[in-house]
C-alpha atoms as a PDB file:
ATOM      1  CA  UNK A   1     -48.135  15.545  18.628  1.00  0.00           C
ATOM      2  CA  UNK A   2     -46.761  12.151  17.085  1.00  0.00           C
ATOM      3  CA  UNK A   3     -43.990  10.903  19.550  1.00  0.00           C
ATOM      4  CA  UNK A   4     -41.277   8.041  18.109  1.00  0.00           C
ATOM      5  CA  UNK A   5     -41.245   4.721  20.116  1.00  0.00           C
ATOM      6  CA  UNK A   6     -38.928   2.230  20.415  1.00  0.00           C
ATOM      7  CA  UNK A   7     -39.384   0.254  17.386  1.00  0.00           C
ATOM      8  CA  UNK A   8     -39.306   3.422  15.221  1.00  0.00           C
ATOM      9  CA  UNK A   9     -35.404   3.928  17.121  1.00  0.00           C
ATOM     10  CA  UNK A  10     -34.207   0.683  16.678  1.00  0.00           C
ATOM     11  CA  UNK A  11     -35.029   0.387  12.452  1.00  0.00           C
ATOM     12  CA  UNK A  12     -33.167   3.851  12.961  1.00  0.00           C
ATOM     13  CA  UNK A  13     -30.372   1.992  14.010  1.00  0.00           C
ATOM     14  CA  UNK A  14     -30.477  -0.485  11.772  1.00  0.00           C
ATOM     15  CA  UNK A  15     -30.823   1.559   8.981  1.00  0.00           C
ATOM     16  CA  UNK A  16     -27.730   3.016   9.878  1.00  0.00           C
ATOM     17  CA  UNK A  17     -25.613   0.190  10.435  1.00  0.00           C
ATOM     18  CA  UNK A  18     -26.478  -1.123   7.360  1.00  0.00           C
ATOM     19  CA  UNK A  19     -25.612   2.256   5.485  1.00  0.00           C
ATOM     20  CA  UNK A  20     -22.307   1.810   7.426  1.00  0.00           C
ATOM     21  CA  UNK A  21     -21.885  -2.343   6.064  1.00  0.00           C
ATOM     22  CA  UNK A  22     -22.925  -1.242   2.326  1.00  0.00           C
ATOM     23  CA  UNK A  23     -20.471   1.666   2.706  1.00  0.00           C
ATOM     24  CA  UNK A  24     -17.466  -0.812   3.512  1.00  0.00           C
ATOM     25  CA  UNK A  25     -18.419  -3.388   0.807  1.00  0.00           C
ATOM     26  CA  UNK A  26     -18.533  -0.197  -1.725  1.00  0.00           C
ATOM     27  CA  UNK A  27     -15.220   0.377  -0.506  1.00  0.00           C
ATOM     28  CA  UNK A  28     -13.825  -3.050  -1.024  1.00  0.00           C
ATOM     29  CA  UNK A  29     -15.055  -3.736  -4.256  1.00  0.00           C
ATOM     30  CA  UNK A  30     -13.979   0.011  -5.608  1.00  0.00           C
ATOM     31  CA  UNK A  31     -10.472   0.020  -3.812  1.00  0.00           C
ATOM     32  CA  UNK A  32      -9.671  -2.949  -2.256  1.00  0.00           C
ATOM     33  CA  UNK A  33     -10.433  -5.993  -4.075  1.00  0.00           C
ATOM     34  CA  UNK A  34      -9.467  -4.688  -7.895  1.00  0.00           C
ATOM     35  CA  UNK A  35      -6.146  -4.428  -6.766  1.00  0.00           C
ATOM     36  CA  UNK A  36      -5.349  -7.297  -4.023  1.00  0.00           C
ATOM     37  CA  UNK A  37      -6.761  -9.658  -6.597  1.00  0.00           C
ATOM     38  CA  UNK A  38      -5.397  -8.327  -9.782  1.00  0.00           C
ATOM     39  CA  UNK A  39      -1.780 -10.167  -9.487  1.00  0.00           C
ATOM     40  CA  UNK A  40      -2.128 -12.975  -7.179  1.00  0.00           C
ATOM     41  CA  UNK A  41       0.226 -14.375  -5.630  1.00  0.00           C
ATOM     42  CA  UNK A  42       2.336 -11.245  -5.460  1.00  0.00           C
ATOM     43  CA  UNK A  43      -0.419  -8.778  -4.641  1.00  0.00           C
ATOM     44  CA  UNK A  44      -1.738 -11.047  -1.599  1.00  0.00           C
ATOM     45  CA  UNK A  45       1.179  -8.333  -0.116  1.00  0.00           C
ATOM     46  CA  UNK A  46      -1.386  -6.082   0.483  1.00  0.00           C
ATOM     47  CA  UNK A  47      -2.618  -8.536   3.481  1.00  0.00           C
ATOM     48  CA  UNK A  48       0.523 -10.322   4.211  1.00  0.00           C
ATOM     49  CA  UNK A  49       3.184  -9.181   6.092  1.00  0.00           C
ATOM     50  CA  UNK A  50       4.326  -6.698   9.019  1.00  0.00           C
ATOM     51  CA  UNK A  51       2.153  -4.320   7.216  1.00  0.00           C
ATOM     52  CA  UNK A  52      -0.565  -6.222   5.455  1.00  0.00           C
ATOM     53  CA  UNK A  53      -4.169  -4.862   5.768  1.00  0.00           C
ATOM     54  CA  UNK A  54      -6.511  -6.200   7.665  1.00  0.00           C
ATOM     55  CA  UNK A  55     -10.083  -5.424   7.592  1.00  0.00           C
ATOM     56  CA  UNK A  56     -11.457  -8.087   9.553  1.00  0.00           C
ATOM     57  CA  UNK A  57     -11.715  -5.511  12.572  1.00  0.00           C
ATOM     58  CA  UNK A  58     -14.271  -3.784  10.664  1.00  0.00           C
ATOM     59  CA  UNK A  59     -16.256  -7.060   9.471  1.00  0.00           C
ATOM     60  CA  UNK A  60     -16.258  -8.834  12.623  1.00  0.00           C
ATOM     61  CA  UNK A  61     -17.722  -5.203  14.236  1.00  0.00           C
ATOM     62  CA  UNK A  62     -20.468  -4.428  11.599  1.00  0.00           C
ATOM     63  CA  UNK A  63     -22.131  -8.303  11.771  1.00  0.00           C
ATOM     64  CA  UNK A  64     -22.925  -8.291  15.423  1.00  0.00           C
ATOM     65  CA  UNK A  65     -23.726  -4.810  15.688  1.00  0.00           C
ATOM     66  CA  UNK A  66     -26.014  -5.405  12.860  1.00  0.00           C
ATOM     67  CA  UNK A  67     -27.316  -8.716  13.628  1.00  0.00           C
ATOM     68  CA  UNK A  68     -28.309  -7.282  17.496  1.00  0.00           C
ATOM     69  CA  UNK A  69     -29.818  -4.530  15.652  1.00  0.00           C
ATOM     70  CA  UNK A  70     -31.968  -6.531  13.894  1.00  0.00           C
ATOM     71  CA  UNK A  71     -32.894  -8.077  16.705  1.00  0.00           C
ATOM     72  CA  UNK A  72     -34.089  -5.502  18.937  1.00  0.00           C
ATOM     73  CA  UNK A  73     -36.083  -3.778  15.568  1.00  0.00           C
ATOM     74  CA  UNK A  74     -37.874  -7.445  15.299  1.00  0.00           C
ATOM     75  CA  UNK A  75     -38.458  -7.530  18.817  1.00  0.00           C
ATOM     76  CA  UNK A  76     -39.360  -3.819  19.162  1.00  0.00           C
ATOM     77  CA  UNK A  77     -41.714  -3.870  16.311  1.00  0.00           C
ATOM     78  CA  UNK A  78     -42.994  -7.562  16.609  1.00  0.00           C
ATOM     79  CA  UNK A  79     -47.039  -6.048  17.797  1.00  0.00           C
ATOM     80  CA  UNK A  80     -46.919  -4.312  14.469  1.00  0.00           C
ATOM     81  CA  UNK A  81     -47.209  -6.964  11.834  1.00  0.00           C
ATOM     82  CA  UNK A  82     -46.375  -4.872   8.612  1.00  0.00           C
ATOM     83  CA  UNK A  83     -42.858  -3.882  10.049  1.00  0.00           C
ATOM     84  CA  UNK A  84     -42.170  -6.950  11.615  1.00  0.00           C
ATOM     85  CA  UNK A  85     -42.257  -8.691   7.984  1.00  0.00           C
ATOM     86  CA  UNK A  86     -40.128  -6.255   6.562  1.00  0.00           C
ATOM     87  CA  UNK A  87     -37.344  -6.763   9.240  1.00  0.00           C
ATOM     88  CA  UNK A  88     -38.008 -10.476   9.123  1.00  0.00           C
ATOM     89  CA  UNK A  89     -37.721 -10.161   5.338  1.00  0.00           C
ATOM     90  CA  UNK A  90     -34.062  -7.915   5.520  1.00  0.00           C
ATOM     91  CA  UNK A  91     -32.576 -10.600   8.523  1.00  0.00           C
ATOM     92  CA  UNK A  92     -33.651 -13.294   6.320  1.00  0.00           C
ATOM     93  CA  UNK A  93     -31.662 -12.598   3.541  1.00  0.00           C
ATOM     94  CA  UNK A  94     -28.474 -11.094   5.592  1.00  0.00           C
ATOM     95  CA  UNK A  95     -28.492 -14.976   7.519  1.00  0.00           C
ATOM     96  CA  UNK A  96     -28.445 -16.428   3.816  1.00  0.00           C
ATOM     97  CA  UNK A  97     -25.845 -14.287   2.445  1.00  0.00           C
ATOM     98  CA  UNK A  98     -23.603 -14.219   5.928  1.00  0.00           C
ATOM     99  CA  UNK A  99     -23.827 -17.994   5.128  1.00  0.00           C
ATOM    100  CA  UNK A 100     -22.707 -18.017   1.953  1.00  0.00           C
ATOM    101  CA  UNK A 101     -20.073 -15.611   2.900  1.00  0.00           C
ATOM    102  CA  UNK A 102     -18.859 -18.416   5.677  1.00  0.00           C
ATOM    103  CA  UNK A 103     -18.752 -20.878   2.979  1.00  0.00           C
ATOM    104  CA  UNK A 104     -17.354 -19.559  -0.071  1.00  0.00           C
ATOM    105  CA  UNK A 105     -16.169 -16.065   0.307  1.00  0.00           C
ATOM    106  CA  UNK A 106     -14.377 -16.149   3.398  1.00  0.00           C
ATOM    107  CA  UNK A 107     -12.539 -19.516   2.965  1.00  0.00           C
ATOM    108  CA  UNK A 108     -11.765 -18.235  -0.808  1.00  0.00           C
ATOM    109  CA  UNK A 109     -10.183 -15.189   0.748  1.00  0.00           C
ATOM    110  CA  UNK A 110      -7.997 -17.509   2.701  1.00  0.00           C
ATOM    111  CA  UNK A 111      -6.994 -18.859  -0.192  1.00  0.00           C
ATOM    112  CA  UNK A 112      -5.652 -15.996  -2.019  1.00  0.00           C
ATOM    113  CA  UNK A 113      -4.282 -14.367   1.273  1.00  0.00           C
ATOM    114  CA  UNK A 114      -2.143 -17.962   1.397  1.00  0.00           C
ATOM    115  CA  UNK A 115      -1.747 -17.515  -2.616  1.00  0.00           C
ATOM    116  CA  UNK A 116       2.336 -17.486  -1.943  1.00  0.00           C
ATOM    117  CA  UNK A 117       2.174 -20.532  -0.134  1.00  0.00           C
ATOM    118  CA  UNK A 118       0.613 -22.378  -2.987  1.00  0.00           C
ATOM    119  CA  UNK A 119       2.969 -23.293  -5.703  1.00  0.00           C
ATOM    120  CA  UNK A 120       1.097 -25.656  -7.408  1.00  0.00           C
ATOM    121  CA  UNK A 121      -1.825 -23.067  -8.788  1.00  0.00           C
ATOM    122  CA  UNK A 122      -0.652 -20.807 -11.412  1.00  0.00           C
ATOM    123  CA  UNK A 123      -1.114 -17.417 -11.663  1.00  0.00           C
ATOM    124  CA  UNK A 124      -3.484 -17.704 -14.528  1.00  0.00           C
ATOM    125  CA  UNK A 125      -5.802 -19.821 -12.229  1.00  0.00           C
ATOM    126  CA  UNK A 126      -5.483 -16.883  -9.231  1.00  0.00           C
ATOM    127  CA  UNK A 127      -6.543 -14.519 -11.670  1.00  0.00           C
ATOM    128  CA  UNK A 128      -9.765 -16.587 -12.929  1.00  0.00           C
ATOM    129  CA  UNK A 129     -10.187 -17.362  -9.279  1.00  0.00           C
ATOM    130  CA  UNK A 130      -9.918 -13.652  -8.217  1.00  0.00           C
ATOM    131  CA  UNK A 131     -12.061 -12.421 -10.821  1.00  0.00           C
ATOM    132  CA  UNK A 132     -14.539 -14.823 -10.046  1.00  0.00           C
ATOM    133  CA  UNK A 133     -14.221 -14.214  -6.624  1.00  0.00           C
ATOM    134  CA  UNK A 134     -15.119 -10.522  -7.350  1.00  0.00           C
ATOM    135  CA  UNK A 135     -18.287 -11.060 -10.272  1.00  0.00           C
ATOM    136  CA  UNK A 136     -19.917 -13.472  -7.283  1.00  0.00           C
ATOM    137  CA  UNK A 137     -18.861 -10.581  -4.769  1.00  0.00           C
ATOM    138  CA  UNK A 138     -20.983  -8.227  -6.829  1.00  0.00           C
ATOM    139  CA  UNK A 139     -23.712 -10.036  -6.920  1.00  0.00           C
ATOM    140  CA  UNK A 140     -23.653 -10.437  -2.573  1.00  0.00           C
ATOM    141  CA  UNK A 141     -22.968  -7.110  -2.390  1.00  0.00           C
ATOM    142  CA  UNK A 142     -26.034  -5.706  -5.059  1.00  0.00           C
ATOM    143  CA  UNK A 143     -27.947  -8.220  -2.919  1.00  0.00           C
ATOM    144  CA  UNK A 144     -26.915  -7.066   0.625  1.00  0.00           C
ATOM    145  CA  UNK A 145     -28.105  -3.150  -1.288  1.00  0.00           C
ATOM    146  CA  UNK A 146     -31.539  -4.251  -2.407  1.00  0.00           C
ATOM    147  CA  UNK A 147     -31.934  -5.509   1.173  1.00  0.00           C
ATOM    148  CA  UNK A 148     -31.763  -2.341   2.662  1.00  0.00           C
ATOM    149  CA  UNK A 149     -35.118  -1.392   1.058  1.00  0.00           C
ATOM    150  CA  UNK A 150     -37.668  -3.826   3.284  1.00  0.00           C
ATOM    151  CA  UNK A 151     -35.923  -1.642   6.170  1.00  0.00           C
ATOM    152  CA  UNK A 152     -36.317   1.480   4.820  1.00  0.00           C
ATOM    153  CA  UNK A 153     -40.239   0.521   4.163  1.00  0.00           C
ATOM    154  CA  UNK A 154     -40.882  -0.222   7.667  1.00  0.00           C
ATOM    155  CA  UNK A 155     -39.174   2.675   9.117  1.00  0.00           C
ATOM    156  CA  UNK A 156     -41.290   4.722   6.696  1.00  0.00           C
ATOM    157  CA  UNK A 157     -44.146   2.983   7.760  1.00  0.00           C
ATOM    158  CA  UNK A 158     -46.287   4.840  10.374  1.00  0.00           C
ATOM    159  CA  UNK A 159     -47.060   2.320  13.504  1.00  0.00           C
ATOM    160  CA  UNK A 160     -50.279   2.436  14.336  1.00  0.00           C
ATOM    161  CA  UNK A 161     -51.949   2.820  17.963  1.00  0.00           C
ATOM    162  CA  UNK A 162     -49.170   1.386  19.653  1.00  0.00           C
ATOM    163  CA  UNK A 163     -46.930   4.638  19.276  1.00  0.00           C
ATOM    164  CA  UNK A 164     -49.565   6.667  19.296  1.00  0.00           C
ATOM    165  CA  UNK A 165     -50.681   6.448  23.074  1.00  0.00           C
END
């Protein structure tokens, strides 16, 4: 009998956790997003205030969680050279899109959360912002989906001798 290792765990893992980050940018960009950013500056409500939303509990748990994950697959899978670049190939392209995220999404967000604050930018121009905002957040988040798939190769690829024994 076949027993699972380590490595075949830890892309479980990660598999997982990155069902659980594509499940909360589904979310967003159903729920959230269509309506914080339809009616800027007076929907920014829905994050300002007493009562404002915030989701950044959530984001700043997934990342690291992820990110480890990844980690410990590479590491726990490094002998095996076919799963390795498949993990290597998912955490590369979750570094480049985190990075984008730090330097247009997230400061953007900022933006429209501060969207009363800002008198001088008209509502027409929160709207074009927001909508952009959201086309470019489509394309990160069909992106971040597609990148599930190296994963999902590797964990369905059988290691060889190492697990074995």
């Amino acid at each position: 009998m076949k027993r699972m290792g380590i490595g075949t765990y830890a892309l479980m893992l990660s598999v997982t956790l990155w069902g659980v980050l594509l499940g909360g940018i589904v979310y967003s960009h159903l729920v959230f997003f269509p309506v914080y950013l339809s009616h800027l500056p007076e929907s920014s409500v829905l994050v300002n205030g007493e009562y404002g939303l915030n989701d950044a509990t959530f984001w700043t748990m997934i990342h690291p969680l992820l990110i480890l994950s990844l980690v410990v697959s590479l590491v726990a899978n490094w002998r095996d050279r076919s799963r390795r670049n498949m993990v290597v190939i998912t955490f590369g392209v979750y570094i480049v899109v985190i990075i984008t995220t730090m330097i247009y999404f997230l400061p953007e967000l900022g933006q429209f959360s501060r969207s009363p604050l800002l008198p001088d930018v008209t509502a027409a121009e929160w709207v074009a912002r927001g909508q952009r905002w959201q086309h470019m957040s489509w394309i990160r988040g069909t992106i971040c989906l597609l990148n599930i798939v190296p994963l999902l190769f590797a964990l369905a690829t059988s290691r060889s001798v190492i697990e074995e024994g």
